[in-house]
PDB file of N, CA and C in Angstrom:
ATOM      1  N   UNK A   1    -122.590 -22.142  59.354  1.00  0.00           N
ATOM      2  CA  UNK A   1    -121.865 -20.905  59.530  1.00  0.00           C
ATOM      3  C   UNK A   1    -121.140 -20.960  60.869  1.00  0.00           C
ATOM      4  N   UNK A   2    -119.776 -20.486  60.827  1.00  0.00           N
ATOM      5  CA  UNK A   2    -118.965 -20.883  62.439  1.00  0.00           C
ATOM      6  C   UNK A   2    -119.888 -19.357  63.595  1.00  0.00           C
ATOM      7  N   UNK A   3    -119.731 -20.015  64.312  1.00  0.00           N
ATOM      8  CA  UNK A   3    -119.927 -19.373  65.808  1.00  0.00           C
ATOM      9  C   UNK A   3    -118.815 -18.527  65.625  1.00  0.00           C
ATOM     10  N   UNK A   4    -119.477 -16.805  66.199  1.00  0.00           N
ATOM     11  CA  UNK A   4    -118.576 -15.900  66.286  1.00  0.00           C
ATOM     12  C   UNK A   4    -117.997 -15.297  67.799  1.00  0.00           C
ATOM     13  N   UNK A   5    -116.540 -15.278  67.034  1.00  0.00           N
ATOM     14  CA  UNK A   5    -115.881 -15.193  68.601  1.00  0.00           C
ATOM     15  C   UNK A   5    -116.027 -13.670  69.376  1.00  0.00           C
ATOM     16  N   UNK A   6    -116.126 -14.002  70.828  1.00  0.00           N
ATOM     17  CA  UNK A   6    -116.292 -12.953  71.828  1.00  0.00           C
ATOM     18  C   UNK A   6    -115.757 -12.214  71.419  1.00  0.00           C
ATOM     19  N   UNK A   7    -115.983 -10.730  71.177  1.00  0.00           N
ATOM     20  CA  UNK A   7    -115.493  -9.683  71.276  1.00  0.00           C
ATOM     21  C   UNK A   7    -115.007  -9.457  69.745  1.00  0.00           C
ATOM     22  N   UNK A   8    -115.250 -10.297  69.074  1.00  0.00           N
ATOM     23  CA  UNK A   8    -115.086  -9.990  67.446  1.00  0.00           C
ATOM     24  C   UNK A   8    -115.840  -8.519  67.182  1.00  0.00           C
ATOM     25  N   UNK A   9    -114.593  -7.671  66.107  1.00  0.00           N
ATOM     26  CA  UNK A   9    -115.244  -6.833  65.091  1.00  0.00           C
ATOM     27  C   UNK A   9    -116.057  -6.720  63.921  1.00  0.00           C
ATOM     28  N   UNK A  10    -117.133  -7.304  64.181  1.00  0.00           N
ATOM     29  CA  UNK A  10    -118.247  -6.679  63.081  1.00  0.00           C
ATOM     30  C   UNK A  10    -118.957  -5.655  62.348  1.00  0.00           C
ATOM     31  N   UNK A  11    -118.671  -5.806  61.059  1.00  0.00           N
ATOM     32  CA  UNK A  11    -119.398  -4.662  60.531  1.00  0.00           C
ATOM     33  C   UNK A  11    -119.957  -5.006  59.400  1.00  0.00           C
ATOM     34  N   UNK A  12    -121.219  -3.758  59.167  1.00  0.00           N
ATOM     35  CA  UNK A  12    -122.464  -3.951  58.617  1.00  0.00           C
ATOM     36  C   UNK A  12    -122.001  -3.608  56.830  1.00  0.00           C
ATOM     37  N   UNK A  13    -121.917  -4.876  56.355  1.00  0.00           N
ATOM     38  CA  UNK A  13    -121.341  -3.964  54.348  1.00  0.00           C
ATOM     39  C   UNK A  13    -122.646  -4.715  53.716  1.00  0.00           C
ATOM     40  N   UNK A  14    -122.864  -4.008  52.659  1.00  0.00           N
ATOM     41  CA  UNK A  14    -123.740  -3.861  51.443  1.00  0.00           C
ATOM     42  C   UNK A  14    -123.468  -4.849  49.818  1.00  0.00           C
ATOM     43  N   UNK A  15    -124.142  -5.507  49.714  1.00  0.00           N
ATOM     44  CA  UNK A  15    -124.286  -6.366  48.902  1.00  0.00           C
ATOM     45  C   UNK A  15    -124.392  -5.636  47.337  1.00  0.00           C
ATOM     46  N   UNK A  16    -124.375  -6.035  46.427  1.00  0.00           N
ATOM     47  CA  UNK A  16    -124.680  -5.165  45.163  1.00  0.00           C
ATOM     48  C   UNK A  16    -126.377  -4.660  44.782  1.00  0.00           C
ATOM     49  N   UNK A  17    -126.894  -5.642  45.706  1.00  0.00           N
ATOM     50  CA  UNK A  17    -128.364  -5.322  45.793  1.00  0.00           C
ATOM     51  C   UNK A  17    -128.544  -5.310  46.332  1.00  0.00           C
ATOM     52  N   UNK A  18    -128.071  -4.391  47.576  1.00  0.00           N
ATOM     53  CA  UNK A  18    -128.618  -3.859  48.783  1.00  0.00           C
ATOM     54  C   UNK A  18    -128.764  -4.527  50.214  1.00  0.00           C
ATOM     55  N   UNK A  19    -128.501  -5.787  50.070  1.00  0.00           N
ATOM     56  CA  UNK A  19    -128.816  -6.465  50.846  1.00  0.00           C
ATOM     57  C   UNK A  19    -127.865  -6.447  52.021  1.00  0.00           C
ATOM     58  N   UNK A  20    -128.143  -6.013  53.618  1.00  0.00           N
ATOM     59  CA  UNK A  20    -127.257  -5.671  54.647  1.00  0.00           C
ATOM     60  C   UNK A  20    -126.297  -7.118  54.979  1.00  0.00           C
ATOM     61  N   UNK A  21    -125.080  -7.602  55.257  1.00  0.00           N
ATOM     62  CA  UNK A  21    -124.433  -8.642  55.705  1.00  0.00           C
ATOM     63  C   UNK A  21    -123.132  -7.990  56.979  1.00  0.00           C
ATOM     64  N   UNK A  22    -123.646  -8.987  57.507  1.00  0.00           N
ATOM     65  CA  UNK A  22    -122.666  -8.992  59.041  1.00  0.00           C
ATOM     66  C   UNK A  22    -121.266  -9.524  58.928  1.00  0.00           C
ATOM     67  N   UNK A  23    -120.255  -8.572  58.592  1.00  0.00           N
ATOM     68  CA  UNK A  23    -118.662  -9.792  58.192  1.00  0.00           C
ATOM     69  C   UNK A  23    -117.955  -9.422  59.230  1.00  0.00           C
ATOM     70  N   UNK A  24    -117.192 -10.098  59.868  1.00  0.00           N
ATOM     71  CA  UNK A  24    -115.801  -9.897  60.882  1.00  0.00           C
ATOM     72  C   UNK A  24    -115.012  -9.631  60.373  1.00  0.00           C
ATOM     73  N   UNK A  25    -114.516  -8.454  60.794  1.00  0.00           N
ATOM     74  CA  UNK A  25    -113.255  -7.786  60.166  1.00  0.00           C
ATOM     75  C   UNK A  25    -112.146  -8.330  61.199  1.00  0.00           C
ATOM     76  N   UNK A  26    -111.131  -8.404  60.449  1.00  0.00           N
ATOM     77  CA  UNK A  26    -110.053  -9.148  61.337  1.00  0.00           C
ATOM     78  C   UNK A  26    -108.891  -8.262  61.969  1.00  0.00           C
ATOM     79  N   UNK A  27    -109.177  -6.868  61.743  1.00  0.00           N
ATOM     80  CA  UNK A  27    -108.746  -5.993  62.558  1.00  0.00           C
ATOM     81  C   UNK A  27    -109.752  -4.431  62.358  1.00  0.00           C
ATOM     82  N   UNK A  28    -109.083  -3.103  63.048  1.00  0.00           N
ATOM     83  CA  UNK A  28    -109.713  -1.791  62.696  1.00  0.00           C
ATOM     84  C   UNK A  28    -109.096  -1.764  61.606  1.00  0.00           C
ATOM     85  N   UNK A  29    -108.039  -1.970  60.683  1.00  0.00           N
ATOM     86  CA  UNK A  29    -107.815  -1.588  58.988  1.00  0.00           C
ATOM     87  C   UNK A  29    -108.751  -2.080  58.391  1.00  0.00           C
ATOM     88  N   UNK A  30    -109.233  -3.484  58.664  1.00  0.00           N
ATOM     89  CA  UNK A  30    -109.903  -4.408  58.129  1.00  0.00           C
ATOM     90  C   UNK A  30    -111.523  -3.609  57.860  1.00  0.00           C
ATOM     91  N   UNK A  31    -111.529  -3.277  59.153  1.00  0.00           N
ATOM     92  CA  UNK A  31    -112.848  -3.076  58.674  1.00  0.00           C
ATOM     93  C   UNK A  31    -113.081  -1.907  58.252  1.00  0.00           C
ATOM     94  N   UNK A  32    -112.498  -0.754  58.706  1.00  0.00           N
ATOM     95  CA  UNK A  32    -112.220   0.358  57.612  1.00  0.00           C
ATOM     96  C   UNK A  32    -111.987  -0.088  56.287  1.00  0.00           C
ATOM     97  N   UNK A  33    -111.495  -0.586  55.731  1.00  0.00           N
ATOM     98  CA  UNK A  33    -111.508  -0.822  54.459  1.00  0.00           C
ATOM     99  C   UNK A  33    -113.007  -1.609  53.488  1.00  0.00           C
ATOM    100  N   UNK A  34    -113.255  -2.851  54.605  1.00  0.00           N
ATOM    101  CA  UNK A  34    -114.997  -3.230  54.507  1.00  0.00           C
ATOM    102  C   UNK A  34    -115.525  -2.091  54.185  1.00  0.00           C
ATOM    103  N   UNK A  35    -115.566  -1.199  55.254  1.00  0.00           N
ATOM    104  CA  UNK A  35    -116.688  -0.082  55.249  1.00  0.00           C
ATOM    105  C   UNK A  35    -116.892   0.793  54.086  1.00  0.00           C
ATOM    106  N   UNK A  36    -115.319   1.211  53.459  1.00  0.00           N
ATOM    107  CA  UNK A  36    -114.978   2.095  52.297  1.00  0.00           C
ATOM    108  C   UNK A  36    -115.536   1.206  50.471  1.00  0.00           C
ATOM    109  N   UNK A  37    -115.442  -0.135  51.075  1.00  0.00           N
ATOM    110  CA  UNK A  37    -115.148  -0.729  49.682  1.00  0.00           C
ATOM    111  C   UNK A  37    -116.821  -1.683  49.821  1.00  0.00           C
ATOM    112  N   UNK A  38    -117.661  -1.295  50.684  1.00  0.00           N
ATOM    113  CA  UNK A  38    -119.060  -2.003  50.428  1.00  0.00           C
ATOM    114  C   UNK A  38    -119.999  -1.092  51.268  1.00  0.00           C
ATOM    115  N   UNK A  39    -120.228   0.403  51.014  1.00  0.00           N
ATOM    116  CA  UNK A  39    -121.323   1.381  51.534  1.00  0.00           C
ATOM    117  C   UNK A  39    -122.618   1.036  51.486  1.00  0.00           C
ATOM    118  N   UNK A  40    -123.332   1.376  51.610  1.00  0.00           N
ATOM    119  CA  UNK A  40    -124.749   1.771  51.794  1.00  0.00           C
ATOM    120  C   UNK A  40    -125.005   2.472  50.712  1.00  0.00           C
ATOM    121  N   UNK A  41    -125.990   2.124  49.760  1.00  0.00           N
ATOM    122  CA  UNK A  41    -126.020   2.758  48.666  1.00  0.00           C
ATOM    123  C   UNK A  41    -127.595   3.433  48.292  1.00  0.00           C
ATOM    124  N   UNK A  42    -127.730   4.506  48.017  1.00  0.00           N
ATOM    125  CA  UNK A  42    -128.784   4.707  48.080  1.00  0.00           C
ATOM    126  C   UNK A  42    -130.023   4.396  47.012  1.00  0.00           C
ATOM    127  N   UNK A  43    -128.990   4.260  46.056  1.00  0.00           N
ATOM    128  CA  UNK A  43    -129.483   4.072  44.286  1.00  0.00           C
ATOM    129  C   UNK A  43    -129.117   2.853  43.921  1.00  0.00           C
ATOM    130  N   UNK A  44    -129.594   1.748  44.273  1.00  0.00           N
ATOM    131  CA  UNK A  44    -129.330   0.549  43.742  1.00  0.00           C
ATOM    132  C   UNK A  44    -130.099   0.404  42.594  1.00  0.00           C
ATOM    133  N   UNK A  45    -129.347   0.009  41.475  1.00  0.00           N
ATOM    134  CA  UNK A  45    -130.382  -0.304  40.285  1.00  0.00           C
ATOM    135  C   UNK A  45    -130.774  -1.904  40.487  1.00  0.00           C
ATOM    136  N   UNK A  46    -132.009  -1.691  39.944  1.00  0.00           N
ATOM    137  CA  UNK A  46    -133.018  -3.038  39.988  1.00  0.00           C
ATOM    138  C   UNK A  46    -133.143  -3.939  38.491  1.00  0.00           C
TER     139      UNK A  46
END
């Protein structure tokens, strides 16, 4: 996995099963859009 650069935007999105992942957004649209299009879900079916 590459080494992440100083001062990179990270944010926390949601897997289909819940599972938390760390992605670099490559700008603030970027990750606004991460954020909108992979929430935190409370009801994951199993």
């Amino acid at each position: 996995m590459p080494e992440q650069q100083p001062g990179a935007l990270v944010v926390v999105c949601y897997s289909p099963a819940g599972d938390a992942l760390r992605v670099v957004a490559r700008d603030a649209e970027h990750a606004d859009f991460l954020l909108r299009m992979n929430p935190k879900r409370s009801n994951y079916e199993q």
